[in-house]
C-alpha atoms as a PDB file:
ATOM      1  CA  UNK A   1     -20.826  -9.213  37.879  1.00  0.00           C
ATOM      2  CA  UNK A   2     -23.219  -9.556  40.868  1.00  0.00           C
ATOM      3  CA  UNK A   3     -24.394  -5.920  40.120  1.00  0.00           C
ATOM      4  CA  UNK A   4     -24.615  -6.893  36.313  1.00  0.00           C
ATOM      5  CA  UNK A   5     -27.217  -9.505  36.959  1.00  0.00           C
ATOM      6  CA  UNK A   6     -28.978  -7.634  39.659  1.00  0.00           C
ATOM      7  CA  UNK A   7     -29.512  -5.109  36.729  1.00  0.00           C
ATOM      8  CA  UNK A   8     -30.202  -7.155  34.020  1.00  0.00           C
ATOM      9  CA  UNK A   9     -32.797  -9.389  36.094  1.00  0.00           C
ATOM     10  CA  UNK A  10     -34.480  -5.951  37.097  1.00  0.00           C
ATOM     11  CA  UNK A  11     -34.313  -5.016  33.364  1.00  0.00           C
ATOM     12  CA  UNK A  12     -35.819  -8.292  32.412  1.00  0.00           C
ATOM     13  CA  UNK A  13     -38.803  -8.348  35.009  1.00  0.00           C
ATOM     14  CA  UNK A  14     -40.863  -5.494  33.920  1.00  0.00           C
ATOM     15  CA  UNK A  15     -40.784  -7.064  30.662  1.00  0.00           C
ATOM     16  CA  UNK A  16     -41.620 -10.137  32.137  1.00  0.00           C
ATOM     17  CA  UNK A  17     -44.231  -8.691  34.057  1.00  0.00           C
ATOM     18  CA  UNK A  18     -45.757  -7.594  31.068  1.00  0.00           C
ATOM     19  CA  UNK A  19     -45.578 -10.435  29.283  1.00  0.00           C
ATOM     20  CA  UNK A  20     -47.298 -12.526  32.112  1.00  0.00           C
ATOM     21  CA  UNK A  21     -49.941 -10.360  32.804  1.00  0.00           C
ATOM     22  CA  UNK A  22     -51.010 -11.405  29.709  1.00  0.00           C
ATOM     23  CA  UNK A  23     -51.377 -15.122  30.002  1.00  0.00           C
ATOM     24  CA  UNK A  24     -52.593 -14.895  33.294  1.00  0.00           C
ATOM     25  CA  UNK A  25     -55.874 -15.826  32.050  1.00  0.00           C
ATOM     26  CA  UNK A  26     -54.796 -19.567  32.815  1.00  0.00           C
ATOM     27  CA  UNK A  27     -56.773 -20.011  36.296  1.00  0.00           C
ATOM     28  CA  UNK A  28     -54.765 -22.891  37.172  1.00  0.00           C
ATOM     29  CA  UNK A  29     -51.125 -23.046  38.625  1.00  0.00           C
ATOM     30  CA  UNK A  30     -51.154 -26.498  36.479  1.00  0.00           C
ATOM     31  CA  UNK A  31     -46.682 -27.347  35.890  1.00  0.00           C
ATOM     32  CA  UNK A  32     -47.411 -26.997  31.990  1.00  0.00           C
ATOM     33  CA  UNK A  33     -47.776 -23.111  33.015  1.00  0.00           C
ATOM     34  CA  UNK A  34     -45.063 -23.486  35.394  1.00  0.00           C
ATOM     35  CA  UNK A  35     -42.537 -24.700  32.607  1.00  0.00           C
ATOM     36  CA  UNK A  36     -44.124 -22.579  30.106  1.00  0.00           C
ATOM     37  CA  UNK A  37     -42.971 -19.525  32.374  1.00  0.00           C
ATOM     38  CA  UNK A  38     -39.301 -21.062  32.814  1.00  0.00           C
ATOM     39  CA  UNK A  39     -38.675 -21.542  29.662  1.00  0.00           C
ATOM     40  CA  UNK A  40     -39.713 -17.773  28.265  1.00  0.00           C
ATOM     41  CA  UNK A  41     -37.833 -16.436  31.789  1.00  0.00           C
ATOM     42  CA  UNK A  42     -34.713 -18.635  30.614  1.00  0.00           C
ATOM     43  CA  UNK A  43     -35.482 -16.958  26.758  1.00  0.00           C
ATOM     44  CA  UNK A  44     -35.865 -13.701  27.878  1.00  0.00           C
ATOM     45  CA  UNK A  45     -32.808 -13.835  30.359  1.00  0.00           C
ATOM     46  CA  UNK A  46     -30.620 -15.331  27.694  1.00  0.00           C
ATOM     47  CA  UNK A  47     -31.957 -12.601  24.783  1.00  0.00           C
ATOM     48  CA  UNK A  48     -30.828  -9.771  27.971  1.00  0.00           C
ATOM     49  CA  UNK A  49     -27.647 -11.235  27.920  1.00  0.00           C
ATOM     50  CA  UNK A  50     -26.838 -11.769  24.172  1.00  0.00           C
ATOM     51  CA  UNK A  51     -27.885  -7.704  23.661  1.00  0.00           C
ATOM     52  CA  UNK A  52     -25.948  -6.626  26.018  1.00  0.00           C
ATOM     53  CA  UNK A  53     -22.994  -8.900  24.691  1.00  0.00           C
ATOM     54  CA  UNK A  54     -22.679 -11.257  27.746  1.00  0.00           C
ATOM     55  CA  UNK A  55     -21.985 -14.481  27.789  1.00  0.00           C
ATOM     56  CA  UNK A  56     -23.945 -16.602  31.039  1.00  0.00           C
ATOM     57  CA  UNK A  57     -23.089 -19.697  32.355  1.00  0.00           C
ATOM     58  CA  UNK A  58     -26.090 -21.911  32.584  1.00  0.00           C
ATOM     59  CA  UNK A  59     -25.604 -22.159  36.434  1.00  0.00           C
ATOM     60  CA  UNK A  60     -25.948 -18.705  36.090  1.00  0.00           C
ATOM     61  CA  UNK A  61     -29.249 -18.619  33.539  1.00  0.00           C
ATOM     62  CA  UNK A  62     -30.209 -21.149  35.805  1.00  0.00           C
ATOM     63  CA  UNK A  63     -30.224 -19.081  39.235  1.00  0.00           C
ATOM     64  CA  UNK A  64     -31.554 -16.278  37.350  1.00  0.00           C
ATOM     65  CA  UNK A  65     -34.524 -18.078  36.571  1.00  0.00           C
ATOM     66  CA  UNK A  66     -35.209 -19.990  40.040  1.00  0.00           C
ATOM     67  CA  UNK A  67     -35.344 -16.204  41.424  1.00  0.00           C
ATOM     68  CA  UNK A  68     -37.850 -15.000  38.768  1.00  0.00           C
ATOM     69  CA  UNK A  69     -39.862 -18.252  39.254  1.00  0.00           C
ATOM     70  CA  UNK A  70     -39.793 -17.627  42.624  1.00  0.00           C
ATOM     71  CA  UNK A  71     -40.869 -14.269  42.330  1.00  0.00           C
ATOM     72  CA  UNK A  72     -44.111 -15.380  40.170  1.00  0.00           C
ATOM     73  CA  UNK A  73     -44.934 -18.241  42.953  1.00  0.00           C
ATOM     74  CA  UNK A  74     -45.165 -15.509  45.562  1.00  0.00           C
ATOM     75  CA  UNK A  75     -47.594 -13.526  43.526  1.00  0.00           C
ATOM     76  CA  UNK A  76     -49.751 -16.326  43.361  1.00  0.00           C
ATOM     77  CA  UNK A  77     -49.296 -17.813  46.729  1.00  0.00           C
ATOM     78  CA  UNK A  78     -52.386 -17.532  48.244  1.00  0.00           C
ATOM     79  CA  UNK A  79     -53.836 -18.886  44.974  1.00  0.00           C
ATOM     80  CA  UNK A  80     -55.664 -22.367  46.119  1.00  0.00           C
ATOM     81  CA  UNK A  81     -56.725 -20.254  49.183  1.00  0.00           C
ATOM     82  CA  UNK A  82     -58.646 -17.627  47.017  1.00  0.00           C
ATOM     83  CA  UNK A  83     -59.678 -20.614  45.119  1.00  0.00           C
ATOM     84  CA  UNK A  84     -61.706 -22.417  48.099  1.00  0.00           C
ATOM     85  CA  UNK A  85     -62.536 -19.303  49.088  1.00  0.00           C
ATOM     86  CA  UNK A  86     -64.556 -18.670  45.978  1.00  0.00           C
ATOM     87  CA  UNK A  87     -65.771 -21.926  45.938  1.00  0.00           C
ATOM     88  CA  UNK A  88     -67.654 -21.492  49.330  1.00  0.00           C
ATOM     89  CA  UNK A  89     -68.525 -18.786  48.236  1.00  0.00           C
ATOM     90  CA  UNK A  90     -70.482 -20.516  45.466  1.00  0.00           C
ATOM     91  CA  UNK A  91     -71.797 -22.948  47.523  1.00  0.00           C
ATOM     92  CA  UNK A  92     -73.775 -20.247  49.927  1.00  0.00           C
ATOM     93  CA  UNK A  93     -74.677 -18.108  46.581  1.00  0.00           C
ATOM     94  CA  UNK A  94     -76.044 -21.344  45.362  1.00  0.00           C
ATOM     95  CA  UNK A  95     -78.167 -22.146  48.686  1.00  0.00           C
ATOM     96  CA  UNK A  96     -79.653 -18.925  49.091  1.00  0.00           C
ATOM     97  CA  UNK A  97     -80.466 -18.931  45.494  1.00  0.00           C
ATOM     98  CA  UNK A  98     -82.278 -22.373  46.486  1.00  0.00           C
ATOM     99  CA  UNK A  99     -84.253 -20.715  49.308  1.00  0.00           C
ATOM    100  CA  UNK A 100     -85.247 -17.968  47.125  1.00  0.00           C
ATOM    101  CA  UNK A 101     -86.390 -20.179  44.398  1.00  0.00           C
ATOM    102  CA  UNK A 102     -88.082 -22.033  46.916  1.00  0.00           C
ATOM    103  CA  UNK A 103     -89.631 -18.723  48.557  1.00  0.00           C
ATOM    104  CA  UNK A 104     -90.911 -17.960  44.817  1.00  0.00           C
ATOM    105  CA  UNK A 105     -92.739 -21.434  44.294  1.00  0.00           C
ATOM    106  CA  UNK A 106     -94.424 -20.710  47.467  1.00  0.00           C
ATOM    107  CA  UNK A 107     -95.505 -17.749  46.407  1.00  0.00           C
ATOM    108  CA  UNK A 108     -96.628 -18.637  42.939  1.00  0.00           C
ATOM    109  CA  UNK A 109     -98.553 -21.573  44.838  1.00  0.00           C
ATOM    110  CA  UNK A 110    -100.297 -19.265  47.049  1.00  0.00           C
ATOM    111  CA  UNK A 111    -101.195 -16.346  44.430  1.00  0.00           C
ATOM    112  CA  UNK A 112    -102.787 -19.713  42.156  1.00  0.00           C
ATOM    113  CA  UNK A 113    -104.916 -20.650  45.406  1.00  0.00           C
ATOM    114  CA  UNK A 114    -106.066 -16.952  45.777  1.00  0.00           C
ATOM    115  CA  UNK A 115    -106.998 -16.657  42.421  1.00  0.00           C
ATOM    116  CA  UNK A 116    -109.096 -19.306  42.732  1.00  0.00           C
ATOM    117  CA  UNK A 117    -110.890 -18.428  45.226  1.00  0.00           C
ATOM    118  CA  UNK A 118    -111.295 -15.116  43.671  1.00  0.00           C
ATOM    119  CA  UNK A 119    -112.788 -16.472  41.137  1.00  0.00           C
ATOM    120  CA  UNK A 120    -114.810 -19.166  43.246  1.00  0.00           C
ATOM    121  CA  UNK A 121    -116.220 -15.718  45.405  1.00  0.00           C
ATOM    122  CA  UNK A 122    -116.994 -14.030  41.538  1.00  0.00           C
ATOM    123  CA  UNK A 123    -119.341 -16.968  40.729  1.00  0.00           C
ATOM    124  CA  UNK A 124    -121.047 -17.051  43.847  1.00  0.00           C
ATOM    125  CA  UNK A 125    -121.745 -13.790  44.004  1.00  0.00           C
ATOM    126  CA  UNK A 126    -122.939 -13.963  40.325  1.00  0.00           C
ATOM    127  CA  UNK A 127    -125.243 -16.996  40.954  1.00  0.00           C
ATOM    128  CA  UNK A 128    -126.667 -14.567  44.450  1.00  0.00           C
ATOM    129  CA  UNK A 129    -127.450 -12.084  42.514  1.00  0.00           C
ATOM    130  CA  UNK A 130    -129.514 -14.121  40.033  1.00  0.00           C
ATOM    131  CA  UNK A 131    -131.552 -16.129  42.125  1.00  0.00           C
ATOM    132  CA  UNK A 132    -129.661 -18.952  41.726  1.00  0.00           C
ATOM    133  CA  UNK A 133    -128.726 -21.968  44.356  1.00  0.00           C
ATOM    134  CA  UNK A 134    -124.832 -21.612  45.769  1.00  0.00           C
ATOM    135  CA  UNK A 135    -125.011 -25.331  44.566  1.00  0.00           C
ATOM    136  CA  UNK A 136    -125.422 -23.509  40.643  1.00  0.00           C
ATOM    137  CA  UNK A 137    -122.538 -21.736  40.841  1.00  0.00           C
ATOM    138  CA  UNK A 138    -120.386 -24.297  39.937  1.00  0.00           C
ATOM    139  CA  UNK A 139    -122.020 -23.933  36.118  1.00  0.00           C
ATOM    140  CA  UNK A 140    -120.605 -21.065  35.713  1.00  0.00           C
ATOM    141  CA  UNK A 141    -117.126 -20.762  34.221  1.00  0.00           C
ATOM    142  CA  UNK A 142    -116.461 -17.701  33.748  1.00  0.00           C
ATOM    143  CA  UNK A 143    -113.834 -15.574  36.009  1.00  0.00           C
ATOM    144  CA  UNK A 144    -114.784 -11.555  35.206  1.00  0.00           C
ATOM    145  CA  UNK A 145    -117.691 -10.668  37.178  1.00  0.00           C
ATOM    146  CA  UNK A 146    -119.781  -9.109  33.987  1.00  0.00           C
ATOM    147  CA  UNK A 147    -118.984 -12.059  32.203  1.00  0.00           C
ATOM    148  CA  UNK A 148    -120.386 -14.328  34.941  1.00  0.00           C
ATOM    149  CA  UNK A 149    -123.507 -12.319  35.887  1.00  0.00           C
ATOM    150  CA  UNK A 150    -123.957 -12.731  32.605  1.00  0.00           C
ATOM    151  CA  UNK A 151    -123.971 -16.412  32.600  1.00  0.00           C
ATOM    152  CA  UNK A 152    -125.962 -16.333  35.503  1.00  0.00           C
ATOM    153  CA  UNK A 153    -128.405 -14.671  34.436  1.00  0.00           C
ATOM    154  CA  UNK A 154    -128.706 -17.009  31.116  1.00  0.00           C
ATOM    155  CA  UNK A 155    -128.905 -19.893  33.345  1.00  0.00           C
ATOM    156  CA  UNK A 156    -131.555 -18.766  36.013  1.00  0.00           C
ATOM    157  CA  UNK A 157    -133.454 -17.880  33.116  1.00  0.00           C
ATOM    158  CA  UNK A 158    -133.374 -21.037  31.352  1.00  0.00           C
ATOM    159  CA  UNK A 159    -134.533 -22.675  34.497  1.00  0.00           C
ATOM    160  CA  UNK A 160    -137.251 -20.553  35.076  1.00  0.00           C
ATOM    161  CA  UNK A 161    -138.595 -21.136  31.314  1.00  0.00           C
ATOM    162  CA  UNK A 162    -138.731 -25.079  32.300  1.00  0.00           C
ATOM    163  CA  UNK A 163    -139.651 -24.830  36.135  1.00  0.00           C
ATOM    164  CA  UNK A 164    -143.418 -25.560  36.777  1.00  0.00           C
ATOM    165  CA  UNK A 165    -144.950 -22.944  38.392  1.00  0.00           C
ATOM    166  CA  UNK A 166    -145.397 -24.194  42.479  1.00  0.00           C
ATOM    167  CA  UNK A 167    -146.801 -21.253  43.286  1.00  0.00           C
ATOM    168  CA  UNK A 168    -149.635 -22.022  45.744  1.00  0.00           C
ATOM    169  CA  UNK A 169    -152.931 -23.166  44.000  1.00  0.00           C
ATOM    170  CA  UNK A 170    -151.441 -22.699  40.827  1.00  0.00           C
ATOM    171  CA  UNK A 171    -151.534 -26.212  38.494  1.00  0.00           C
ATOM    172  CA  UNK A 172    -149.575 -27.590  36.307  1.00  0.00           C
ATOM    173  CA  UNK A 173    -151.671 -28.332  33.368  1.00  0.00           C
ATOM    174  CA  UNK A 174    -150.943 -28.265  29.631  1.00  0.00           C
ATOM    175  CA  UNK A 175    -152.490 -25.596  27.618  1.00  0.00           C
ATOM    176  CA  UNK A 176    -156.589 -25.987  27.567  1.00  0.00           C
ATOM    177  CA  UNK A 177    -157.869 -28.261  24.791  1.00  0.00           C
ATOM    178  CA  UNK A 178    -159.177 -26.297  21.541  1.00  0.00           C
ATOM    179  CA  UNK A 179    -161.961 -28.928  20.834  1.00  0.00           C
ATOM    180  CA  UNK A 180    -163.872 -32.002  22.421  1.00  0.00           C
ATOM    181  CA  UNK A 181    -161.661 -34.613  21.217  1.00  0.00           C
ATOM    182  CA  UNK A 182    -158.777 -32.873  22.829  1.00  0.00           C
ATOM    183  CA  UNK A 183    -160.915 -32.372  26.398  1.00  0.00           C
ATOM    184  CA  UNK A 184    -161.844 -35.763  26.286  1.00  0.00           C
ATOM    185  CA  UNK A 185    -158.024 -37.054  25.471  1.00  0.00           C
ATOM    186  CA  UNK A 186    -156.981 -34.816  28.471  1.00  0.00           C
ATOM    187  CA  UNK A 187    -159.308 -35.794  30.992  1.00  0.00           C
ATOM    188  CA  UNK A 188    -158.266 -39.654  30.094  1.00  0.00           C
ATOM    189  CA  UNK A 189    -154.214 -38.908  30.199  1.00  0.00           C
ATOM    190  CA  UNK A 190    -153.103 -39.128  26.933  1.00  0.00           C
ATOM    191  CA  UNK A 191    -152.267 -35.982  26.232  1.00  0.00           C
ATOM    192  CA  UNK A 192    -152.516 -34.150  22.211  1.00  0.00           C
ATOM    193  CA  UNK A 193    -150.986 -35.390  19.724  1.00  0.00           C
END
């Protein structure tokens, strides 16, 4: 009868097999999967048994099952020590992710402070190459060099039409008077009306 179980427990496990490969989406060796397994072992050994017209003792269903059961814990043995192992490896995925994200804001940072001196270098140059002060660069706002020369220009322009001439011996009068009245007002400092 030894020989009898041997064979029907070897009969039984590749079913068995199959039907836990499976379930073994269940990450956790938690004892509801534990019984869960039992009981369809104890099922399938009992089904085996009624087929082939046997009768089993339930010392005997149960020793059948203890060996399957212990067959499916030595699968998964080294279970909580793949477990921590993944885990760690989280926890270093995680830091170097950190460092790299870190890495990345550093670089944004820098690229932002480039830029703007780029763009700091695009209005001086503009305001240079119009005559203007370095102090009048700062009115300019725009960042593509045509578009600032452009602005440049406008400005130094603009301040030329208002600037007094201070050119030596050159004066800064108003425009000469058309008629006596208008001499007269100018010599006395008050200007046309």
């Amino acid at each position: 009868m030894a020989d009898d179980d041997a064979q029907d427990t070897g009969g039984t496990t590749d079913q068995n097999d199959q039907n836990d490969d499976g379930q073994q989406q269940d990450t956790g060796g938690t004892d509801q999967r534990a019984d869960t397994t039992r009981q369809q072992i104890a099922d399938d050994v009992r089904q085996d048994a009624k087929d082939q017209g046997k009768t089993l003792t339930q010392a005997e269903v149960d020793r059948i099952v203890a060996d399957r059961v212990a067959r499916e814990r030595k699968k998964y043995a080294d279970y909580d020590e793949l477990k921590k192992a993944a885990s760690r490896l989280k926890q270093i995925e995680d830091s170097q992710k950190s460092e790299l994200d870190k890495a990345k804001d550093r670089e944004t940072a820098l690229q932002v402070e480039l830029q703007r001196y780029r763009v700091a270098e695009i209005r001086r140059a503009a305001a240079s190459a119009a005559g203007l002060d370095s102090d009048l660069a700062d009115l300019i706002t725009a960042a593509d060099e045509d578009e600032a020369a452009e602005q440049a220009r406008k400005i130094a322009e603009r301040l030329k039409a208002k600037a007094p001439d201070l050119r030596q011996g050159a004066r800064t009068s108003p425009a000469a008077p058309k008629n006596r009245n208008d001499l007269l007002r100018a010599i006395a400092g008050y200007g046309s009306d």
